[in-house]
N, C-alpha and C. Protein backbone atom coordinates (compact mmCIF):
# COMPACT_ATOMS: atom_id res chain seq x y z
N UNK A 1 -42.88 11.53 -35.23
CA UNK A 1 -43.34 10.18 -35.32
C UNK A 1 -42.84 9.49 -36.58
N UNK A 2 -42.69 10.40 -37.65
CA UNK A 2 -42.65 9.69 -38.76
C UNK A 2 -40.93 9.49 -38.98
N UNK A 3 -39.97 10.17 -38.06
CA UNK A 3 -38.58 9.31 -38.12
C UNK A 3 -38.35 8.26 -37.44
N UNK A 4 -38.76 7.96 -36.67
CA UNK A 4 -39.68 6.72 -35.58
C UNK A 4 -39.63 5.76 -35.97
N UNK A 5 -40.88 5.75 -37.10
CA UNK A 5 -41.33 4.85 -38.00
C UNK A 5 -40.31 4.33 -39.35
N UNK A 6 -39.43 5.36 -39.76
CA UNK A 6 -38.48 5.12 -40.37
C UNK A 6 -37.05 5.47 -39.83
N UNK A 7 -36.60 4.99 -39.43
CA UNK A 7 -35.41 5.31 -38.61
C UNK A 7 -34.04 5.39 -39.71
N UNK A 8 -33.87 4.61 -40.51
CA UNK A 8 -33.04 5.09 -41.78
C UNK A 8 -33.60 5.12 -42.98
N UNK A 9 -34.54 6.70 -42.74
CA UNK A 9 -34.87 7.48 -44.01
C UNK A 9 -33.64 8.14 -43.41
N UNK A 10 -32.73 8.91 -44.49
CA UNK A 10 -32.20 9.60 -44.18
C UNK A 10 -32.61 11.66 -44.08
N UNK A 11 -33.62 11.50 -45.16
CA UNK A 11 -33.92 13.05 -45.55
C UNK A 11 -35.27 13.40 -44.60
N UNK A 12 -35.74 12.28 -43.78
CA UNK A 12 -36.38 12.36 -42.56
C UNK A 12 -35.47 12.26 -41.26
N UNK A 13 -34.40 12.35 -41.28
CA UNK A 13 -33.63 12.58 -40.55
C UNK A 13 -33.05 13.78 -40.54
N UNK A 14 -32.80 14.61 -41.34
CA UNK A 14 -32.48 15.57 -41.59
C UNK A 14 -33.74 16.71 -41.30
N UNK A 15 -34.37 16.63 -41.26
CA UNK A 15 -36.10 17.23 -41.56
C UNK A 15 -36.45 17.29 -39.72
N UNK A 16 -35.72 15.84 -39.30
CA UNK A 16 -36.17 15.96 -37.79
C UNK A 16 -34.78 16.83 -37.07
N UNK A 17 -33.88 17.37 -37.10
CA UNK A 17 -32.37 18.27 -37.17
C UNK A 17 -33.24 19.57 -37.29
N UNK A 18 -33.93 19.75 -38.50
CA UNK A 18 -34.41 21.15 -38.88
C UNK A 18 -35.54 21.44 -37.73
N UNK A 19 -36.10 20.29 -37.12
CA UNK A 19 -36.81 20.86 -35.66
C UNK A 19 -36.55 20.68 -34.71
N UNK A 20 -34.95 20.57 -34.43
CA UNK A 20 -34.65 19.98 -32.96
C UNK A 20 -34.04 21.70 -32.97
N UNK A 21 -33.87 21.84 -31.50
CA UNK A 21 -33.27 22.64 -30.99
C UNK A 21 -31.83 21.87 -31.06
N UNK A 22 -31.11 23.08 -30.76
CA UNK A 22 -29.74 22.60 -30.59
C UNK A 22 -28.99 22.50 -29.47
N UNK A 23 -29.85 22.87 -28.57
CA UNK A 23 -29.11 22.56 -26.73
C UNK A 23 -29.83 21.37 -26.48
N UNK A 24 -29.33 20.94 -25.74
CA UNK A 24 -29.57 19.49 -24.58
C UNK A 24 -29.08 18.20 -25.60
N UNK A 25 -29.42 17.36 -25.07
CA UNK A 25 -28.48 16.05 -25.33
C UNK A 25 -29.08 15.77 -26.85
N UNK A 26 -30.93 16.09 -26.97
CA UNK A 26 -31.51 15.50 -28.04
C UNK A 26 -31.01 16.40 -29.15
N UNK A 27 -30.75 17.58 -29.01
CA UNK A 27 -30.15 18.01 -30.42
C UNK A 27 -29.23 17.59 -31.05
N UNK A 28 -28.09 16.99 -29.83
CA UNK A 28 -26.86 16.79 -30.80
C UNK A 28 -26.95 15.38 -31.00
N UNK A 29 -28.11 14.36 -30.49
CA UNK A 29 -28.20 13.05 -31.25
C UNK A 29 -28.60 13.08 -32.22
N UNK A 30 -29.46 13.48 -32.34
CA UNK A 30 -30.13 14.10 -33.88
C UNK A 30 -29.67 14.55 -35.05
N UNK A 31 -28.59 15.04 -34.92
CA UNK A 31 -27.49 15.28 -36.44
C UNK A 31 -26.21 14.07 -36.04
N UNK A 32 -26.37 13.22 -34.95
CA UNK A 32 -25.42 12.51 -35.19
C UNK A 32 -25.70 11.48 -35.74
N UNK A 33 -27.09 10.99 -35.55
CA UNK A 33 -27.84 10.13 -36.11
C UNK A 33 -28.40 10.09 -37.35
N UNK A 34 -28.14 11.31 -37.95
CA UNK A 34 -28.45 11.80 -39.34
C UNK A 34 -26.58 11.52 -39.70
N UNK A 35 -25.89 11.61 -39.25
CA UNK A 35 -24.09 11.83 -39.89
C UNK A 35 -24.05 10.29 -39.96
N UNK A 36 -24.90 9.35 -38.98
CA UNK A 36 -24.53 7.97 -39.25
C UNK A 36 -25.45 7.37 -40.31
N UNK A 37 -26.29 7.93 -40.58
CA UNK A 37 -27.05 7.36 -41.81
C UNK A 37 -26.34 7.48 -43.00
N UNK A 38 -26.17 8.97 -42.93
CA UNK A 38 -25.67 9.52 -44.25
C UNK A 38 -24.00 10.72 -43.85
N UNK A 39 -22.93 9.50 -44.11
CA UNK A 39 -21.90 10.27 -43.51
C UNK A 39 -21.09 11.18 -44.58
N UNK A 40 -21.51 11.34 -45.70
CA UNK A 40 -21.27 12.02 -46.48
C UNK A 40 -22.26 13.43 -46.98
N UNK A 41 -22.63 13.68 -46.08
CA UNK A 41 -23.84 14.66 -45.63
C UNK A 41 -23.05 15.74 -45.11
N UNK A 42 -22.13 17.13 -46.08
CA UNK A 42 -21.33 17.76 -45.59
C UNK A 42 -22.16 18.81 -44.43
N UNK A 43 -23.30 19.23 -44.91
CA UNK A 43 -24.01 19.86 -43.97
C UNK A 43 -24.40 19.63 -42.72
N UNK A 44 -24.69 18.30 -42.48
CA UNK A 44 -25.15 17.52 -41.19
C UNK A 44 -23.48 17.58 -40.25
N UNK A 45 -22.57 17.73 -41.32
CA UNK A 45 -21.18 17.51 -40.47
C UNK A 45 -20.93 19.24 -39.91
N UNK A 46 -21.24 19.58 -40.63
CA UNK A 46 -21.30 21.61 -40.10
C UNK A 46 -21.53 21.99 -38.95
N UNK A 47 -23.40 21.23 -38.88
CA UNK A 47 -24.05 21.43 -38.03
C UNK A 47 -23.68 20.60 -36.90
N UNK A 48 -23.17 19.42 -36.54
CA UNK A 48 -22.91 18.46 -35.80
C UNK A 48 -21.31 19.31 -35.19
N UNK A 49 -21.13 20.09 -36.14
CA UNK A 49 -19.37 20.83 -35.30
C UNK A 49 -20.03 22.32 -35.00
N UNK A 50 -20.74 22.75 -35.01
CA UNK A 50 -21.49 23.86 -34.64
C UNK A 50 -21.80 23.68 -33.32
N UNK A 51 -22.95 22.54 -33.23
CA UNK A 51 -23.46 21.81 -32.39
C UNK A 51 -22.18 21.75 -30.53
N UNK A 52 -21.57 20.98 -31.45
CA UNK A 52 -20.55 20.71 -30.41
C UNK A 52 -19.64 21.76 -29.63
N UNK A 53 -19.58 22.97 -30.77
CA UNK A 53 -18.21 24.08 -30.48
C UNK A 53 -19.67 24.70 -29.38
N UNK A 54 -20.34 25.06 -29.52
CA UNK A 54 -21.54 25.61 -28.29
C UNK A 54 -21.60 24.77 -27.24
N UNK A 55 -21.32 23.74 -26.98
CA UNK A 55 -21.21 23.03 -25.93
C UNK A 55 -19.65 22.59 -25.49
N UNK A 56 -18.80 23.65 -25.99
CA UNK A 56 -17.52 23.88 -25.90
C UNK A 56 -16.44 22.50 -25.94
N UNK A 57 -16.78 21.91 -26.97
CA UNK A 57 -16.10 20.47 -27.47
C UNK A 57 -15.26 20.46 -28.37
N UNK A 58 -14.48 21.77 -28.61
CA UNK A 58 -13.84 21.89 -29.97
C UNK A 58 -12.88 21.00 -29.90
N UNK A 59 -12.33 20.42 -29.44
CA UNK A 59 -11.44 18.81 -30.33
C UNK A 59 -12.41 18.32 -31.05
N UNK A 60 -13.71 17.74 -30.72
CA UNK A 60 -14.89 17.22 -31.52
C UNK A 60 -15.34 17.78 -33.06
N UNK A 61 -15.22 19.25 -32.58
CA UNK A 61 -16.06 19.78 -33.56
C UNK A 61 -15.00 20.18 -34.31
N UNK A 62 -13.95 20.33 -34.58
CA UNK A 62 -12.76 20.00 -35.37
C UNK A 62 -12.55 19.19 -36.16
N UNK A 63 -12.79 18.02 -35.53
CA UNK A 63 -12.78 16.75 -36.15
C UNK A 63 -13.84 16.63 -37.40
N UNK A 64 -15.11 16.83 -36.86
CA UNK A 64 -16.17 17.07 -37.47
C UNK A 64 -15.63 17.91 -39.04
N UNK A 65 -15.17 18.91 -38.52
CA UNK A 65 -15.15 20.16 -39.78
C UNK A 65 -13.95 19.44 -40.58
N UNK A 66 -13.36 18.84 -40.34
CA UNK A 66 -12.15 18.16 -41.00
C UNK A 66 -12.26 16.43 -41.89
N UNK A 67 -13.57 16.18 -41.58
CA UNK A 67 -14.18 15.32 -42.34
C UNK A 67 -14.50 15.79 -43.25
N UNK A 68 -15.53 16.52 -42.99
CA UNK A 68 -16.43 17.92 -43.76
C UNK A 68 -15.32 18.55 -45.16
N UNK A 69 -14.20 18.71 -44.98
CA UNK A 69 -13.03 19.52 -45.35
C UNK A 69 -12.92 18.43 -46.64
N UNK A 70 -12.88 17.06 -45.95
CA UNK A 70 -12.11 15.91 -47.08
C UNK A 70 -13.24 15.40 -47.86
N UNK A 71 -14.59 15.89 -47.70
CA UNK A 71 -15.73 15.83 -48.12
C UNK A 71 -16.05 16.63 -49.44
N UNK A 72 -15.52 18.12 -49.22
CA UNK A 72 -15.77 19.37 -50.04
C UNK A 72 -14.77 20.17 -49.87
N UNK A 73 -13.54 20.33 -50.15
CA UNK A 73 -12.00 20.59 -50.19
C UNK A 73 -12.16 22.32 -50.53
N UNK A 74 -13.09 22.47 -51.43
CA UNK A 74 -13.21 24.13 -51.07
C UNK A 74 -14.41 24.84 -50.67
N UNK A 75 -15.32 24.45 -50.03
CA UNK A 75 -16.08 24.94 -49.30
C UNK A 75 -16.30 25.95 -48.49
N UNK A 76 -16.78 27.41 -48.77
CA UNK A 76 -16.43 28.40 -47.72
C UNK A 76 -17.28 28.08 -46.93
N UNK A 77 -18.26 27.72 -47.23
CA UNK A 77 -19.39 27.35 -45.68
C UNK A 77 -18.71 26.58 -44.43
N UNK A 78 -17.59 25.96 -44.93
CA UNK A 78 -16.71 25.02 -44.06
C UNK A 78 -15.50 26.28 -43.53
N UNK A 79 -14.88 26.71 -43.91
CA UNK A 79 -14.25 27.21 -43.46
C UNK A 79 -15.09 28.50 -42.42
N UNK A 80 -16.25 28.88 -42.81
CA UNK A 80 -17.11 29.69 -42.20
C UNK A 80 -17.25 29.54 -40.84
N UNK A 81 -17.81 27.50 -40.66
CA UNK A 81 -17.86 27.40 -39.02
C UNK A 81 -16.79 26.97 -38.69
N UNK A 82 -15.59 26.69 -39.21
CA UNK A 82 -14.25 26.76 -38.81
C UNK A 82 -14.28 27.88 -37.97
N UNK A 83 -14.66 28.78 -38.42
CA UNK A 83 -14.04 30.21 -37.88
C UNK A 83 -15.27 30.56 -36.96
N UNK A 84 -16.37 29.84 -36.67
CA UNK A 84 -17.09 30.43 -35.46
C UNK A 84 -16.74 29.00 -34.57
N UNK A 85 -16.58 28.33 -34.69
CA UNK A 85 -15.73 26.92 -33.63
C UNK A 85 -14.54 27.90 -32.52
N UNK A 86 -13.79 27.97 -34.01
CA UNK A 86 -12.59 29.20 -33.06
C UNK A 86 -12.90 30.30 -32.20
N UNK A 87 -13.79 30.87 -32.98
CA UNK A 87 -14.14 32.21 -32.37
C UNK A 87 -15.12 31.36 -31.00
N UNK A 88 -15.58 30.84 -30.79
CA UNK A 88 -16.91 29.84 -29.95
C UNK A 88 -15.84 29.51 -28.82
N UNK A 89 -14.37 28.91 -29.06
CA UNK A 89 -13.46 28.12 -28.10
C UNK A 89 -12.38 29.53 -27.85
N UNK A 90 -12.72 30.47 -28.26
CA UNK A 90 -11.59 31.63 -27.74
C UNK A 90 -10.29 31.17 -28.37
């Protein structure tokens, strides 16, 4: 209710991500809607290419991790779901 009520809080956006599941349509609005508040949110971009490589979208979630990349240039957490995207798309 209370992201509802504030629709660009951003760290209530994030907070509502930490209780969504990540299958069906509402999970992946939910960190996308958190990436449009706050698009410099390297984590929300992780999870939003995580998100996607499980619902087998890796052009998407590529993209995603490659924002993410120009965001935090050495990041192993980034290169981390790089490598389960890949491993996720065979």
């Amino acid at each position: 209710g209370a992201t509802e009520a504030h629709p660009h809080h951003a760290a209530l956006a994030r907070l509502r991500v930490d209780f969504t599941e990540d299958e069906g349509d509402e999970g992946l609005e939910v960190v996308r809607r958190l990436v449009a508040l706050a698009p410099t949110d390297v984590w929300a971009r992780r999870e939003l290419a995580l998100r996607l490589a499980r619902r087998r979208r890796p052009a998407e979630a590529l993209a995603e991790l490659a924002q993410a990349e120009t965001l935090e240039p050495t990041s192993a957490a980034t290169q981390g779901v790089r490598g389960f995207v890949l491993s996720a798309v065979g």
